[in-house]
N, C-alpha and C. Protein backbone atom coordinates (compact mmCIF):
# COMPACT_ATOMS: atom_id res chain seq x y z
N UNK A 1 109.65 39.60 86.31
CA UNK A 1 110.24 40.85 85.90
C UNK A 1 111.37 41.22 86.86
N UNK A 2 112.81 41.43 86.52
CA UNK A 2 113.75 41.64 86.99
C UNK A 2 113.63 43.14 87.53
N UNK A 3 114.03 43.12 88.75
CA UNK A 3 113.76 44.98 89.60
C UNK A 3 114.87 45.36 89.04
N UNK A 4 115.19 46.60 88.50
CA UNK A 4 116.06 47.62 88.30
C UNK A 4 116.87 48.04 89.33
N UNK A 5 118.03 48.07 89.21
CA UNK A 5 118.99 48.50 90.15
C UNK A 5 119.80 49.86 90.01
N UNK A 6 120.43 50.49 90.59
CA UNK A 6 121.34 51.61 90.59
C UNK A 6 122.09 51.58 89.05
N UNK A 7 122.39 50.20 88.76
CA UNK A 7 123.48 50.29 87.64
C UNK A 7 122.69 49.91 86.21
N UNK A 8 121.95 49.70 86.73
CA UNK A 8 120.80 49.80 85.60
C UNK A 8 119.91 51.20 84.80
N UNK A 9 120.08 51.71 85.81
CA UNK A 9 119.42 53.14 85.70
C UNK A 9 119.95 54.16 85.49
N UNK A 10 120.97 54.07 86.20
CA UNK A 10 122.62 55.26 86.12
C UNK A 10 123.76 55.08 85.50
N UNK A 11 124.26 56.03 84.68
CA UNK A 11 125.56 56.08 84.01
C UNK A 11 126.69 55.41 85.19
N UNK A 12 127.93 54.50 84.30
CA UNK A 12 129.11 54.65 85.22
C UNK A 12 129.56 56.14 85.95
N UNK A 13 129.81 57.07 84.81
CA UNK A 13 130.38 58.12 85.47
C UNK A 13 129.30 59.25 86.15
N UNK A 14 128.05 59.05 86.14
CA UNK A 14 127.31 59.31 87.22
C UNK A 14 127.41 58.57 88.26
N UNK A 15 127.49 57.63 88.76
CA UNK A 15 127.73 56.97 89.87
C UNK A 15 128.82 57.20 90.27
N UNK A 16 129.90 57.41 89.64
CA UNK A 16 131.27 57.78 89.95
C UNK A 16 131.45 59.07 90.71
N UNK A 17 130.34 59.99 89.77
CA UNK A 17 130.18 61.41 90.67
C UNK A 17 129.51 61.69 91.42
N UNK A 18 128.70 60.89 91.68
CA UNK A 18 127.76 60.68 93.20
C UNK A 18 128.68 60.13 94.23
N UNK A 19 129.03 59.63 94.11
CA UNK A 19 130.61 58.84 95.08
C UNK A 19 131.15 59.64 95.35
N UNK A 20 131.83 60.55 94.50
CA UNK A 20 132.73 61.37 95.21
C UNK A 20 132.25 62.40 95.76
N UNK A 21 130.95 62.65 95.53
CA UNK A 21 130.48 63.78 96.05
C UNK A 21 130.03 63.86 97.51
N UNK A 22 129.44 62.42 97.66
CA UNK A 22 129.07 61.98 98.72
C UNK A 22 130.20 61.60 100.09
N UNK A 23 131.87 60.86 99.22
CA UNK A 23 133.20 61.10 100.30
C UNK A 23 133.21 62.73 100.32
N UNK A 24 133.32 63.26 99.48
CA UNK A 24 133.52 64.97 100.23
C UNK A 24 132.16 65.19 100.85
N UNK A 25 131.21 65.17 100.51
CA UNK A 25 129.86 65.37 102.33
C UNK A 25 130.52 64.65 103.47
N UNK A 26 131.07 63.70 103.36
CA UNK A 26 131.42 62.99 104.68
C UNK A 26 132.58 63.58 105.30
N UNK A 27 133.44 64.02 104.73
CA UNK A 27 134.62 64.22 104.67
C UNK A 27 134.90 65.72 105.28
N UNK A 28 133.63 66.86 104.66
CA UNK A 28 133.34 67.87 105.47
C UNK A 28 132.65 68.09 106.80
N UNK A 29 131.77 66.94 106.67
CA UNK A 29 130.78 66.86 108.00
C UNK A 29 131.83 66.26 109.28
N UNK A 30 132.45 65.18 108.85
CA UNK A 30 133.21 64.51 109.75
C UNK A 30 134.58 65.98 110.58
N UNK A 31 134.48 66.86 109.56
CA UNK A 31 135.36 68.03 110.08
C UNK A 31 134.89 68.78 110.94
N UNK A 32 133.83 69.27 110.70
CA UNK A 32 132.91 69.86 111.12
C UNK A 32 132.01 69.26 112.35
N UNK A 33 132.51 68.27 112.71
CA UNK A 33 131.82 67.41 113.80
C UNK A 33 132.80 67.26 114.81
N UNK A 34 134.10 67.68 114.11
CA UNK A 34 135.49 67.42 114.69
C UNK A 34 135.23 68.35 116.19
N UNK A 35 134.91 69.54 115.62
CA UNK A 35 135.15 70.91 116.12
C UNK A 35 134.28 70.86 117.27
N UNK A 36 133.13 70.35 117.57
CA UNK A 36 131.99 69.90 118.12
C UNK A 36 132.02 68.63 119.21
N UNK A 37 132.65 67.62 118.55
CA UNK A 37 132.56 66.24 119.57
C UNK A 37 133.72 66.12 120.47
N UNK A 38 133.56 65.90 121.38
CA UNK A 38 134.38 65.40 122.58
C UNK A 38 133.48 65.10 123.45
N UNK A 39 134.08 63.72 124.13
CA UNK A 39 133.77 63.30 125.67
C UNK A 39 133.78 64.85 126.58
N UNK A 40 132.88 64.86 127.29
CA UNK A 40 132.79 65.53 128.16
C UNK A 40 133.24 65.40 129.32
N UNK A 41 134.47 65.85 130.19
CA UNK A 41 135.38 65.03 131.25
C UNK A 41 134.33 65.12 132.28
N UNK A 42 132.83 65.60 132.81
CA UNK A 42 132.16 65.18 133.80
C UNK A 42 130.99 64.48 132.98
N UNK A 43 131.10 62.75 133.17
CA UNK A 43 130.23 61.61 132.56
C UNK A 43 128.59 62.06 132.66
N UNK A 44 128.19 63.37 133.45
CA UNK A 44 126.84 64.12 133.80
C UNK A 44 126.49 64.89 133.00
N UNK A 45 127.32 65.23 131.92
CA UNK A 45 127.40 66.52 130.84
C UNK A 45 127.23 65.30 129.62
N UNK A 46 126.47 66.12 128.60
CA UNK A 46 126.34 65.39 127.32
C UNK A 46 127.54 65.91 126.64
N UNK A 47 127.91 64.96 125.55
CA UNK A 47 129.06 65.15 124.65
C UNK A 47 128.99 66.77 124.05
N UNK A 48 130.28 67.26 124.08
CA UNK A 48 130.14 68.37 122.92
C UNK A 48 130.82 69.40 123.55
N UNK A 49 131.50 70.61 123.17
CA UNK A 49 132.29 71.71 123.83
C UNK A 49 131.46 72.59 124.16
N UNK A 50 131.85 72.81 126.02
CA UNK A 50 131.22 73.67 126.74
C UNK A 50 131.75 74.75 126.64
N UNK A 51 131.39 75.86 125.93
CA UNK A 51 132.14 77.40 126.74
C UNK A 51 132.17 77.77 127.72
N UNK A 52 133.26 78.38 128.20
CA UNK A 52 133.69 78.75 129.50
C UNK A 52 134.44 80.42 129.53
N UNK A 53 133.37 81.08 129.66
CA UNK A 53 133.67 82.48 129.57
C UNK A 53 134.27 83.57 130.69
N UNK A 54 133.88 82.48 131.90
CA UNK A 54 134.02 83.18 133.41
C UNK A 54 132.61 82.63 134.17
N UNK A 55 132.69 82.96 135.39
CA UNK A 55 132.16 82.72 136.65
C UNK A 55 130.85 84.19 137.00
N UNK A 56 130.59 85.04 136.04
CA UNK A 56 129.76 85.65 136.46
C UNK A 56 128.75 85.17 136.20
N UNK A 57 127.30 85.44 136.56
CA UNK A 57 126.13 84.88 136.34
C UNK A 57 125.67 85.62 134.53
N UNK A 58 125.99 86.33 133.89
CA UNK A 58 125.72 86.65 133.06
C UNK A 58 126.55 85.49 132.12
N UNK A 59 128.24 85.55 132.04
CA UNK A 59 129.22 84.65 131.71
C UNK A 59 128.06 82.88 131.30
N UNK A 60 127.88 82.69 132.54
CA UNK A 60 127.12 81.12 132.75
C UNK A 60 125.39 81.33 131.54
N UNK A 61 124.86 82.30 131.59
CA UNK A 61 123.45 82.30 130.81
C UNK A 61 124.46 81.97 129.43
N UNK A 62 125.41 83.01 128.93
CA UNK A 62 125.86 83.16 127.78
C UNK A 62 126.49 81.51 127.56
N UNK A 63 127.00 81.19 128.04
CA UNK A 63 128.23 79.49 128.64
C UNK A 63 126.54 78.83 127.56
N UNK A 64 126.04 78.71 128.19
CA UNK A 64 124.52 77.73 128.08
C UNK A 64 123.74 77.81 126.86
N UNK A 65 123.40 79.34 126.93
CA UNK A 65 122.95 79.83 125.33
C UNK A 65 123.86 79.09 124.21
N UNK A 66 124.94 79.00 124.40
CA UNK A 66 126.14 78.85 122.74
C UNK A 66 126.23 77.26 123.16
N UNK A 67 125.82 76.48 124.18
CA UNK A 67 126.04 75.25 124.57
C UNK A 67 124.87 74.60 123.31
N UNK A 68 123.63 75.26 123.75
CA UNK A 68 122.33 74.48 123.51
C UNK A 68 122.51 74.76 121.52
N UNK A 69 123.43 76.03 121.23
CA UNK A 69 123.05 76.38 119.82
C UNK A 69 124.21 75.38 119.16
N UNK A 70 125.23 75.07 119.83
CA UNK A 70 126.54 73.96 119.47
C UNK A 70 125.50 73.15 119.32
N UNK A 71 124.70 72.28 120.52
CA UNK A 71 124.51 70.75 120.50
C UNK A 71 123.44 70.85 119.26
N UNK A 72 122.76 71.69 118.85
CA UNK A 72 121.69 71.70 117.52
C UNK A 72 122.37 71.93 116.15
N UNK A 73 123.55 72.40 116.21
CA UNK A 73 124.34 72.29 115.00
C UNK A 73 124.96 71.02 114.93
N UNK A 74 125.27 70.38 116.04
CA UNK A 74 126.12 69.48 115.99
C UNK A 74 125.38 68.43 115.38
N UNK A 75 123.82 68.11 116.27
CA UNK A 75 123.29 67.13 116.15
C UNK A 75 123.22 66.96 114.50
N UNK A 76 122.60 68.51 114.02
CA UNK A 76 122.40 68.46 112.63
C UNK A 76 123.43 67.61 111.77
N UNK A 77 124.67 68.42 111.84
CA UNK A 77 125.77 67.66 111.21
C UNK A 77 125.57 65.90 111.47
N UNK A 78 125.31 65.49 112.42
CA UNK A 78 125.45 64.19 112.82
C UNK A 78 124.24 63.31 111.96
N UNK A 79 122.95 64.17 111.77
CA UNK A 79 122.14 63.12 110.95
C UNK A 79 122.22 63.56 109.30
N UNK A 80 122.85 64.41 109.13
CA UNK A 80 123.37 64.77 107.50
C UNK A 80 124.53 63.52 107.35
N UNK A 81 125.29 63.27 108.43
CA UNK A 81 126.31 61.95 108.44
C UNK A 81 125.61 60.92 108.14
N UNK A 82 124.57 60.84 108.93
CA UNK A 82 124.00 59.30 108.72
C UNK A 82 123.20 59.19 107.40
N UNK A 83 122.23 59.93 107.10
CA UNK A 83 122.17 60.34 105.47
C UNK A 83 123.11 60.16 104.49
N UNK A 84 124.38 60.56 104.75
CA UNK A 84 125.35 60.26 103.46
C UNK A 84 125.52 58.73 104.04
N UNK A 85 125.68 58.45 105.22
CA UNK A 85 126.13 56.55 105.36
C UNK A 85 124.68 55.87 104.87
N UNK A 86 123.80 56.02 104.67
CA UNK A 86 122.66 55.34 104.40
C UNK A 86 122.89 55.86 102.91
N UNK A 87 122.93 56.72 102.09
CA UNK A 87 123.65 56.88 100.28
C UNK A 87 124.25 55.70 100.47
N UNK A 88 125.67 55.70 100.54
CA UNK A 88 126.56 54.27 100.46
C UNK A 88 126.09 53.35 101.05
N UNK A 89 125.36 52.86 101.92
CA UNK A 89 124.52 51.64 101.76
C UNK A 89 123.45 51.44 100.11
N UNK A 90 122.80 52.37 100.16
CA UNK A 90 121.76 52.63 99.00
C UNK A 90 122.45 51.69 97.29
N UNK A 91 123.85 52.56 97.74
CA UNK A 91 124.66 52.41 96.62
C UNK A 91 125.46 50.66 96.17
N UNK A 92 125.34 50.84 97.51
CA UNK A 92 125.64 49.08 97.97
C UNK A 92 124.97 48.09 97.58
N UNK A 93 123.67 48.36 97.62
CA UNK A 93 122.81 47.45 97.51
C UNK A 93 121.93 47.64 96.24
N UNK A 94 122.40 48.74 95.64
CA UNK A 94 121.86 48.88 93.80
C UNK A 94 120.29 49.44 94.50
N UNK A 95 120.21 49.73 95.44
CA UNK A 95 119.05 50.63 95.34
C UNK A 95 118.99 52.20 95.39
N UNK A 96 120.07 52.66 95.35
CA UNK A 96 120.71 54.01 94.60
C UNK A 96 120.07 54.55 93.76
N UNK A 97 119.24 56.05 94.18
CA UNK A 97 118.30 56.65 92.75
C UNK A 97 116.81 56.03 92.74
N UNK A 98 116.75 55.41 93.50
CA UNK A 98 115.21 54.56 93.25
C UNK A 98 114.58 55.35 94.70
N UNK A 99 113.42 55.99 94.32
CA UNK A 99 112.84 56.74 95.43
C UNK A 99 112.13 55.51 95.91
N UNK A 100 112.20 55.80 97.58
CA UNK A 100 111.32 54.62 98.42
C UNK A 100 110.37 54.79 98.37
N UNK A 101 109.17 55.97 97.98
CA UNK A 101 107.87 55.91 97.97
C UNK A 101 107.52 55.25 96.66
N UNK A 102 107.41 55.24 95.47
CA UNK A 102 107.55 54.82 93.97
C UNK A 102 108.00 53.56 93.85
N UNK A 103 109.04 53.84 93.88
CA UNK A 103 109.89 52.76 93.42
C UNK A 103 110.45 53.03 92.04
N UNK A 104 110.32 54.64 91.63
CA UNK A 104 110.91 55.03 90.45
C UNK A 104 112.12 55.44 90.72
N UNK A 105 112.61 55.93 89.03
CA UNK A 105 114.44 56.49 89.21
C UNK A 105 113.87 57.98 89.50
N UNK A 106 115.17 58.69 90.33
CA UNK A 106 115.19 60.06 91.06
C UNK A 106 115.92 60.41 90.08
N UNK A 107 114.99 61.51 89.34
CA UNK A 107 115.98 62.45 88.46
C UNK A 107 117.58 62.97 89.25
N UNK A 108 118.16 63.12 87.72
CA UNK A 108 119.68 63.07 88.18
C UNK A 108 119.90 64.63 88.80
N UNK A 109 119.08 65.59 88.07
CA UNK A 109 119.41 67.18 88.73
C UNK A 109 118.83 66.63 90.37
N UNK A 110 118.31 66.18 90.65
CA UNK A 110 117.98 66.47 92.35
C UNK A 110 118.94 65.47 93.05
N UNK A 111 119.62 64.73 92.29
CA UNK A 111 120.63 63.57 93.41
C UNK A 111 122.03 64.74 92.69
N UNK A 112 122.16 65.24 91.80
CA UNK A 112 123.41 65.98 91.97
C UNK A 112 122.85 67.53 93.24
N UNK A 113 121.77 68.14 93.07
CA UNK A 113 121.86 68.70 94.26
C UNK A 113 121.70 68.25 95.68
N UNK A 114 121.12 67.06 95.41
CA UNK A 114 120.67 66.38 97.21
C UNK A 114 121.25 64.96 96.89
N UNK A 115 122.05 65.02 96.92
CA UNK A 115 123.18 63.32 97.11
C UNK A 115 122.76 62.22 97.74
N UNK A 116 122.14 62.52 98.80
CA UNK A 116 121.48 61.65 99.93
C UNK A 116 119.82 61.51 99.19
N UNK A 117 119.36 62.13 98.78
CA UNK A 117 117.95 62.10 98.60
C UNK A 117 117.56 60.02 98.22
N UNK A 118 116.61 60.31 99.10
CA UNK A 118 116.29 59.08 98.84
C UNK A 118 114.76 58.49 98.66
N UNK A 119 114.19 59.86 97.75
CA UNK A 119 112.81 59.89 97.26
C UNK A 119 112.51 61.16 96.18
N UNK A 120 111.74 60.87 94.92
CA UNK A 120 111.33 61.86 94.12
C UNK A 120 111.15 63.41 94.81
N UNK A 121 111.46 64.19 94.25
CA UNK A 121 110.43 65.36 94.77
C UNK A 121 108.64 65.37 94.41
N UNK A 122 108.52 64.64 93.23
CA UNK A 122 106.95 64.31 93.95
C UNK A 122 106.22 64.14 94.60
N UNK A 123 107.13 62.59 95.07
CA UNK A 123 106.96 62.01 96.22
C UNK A 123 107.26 62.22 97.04
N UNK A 124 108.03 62.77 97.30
CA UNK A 124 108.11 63.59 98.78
C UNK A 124 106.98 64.64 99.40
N UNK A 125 106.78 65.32 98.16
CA UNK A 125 105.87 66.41 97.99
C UNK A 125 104.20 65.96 98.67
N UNK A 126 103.89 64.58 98.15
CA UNK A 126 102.56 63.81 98.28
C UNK A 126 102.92 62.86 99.59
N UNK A 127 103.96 62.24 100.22
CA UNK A 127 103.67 61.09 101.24
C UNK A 127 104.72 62.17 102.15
N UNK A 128 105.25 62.72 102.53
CA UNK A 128 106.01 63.59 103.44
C UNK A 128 105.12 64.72 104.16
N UNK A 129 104.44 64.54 104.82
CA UNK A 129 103.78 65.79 105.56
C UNK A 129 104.77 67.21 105.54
């Protein structure tokens, strides 16, 4: 029995609009990551923009507070990236739409709202703690 693939299961122009939907996620995140990533010029500091408000001790709590809430947005953005690069692998390899717990097709309303999804909401629901 031949396994079902992405193009088996999905319209051309559904796949077409998963594609593009998925370059604009990347395309926003990668902007949005823009704003966020830089080398840090002391190699002791993790990547990402430090605020620098002043030299008072209040200045430095505040500096730190917006540091730690950057690097948790940032990170976020960064594994929503790897999510859409693991879609275009998915898509690559005709396993696009096929939830990994099952091995069934992912209804099309939840891959047009979750692009990346890469399991039923059933199944998610039952093997996802």
């Amino acid at each position: 029995m031949k396994t079902q693939t992405t193009s088996d299961l999905f319209s051309k122009n559904f796949i077409e609009e998963i594609t593009a939907k998925l370059i604009s996620m990347k395309e926003e995140l990668e902007a949005k990551l823009g704003k966020f990533a830089h080398k840090a010029e002391d190699a002791a500091l993790p990547d990402g923009t430090y605020p620098e408000y002043g030299d008072d001790e209040d200045d430095s709590v505040h500096e730190i507070e917006e540091f730690i809430v950057n690097q948790s947005v940032k990170d976020s953005y960064e594994k929503e990236l790897r999510d859409v690069a693991k879609a275009f692998e998915r898509l690559k390899d005709g396993t696009y739409g096929i939830c990994k717990y099952t091995g069934e097709k992912i209804d099309e309303h939840r891959l047009r709202a979750r692009p990346t999804s890469s399991s039923s909401t059933e199944a998610k629901s039952v093997f996802k703690p």
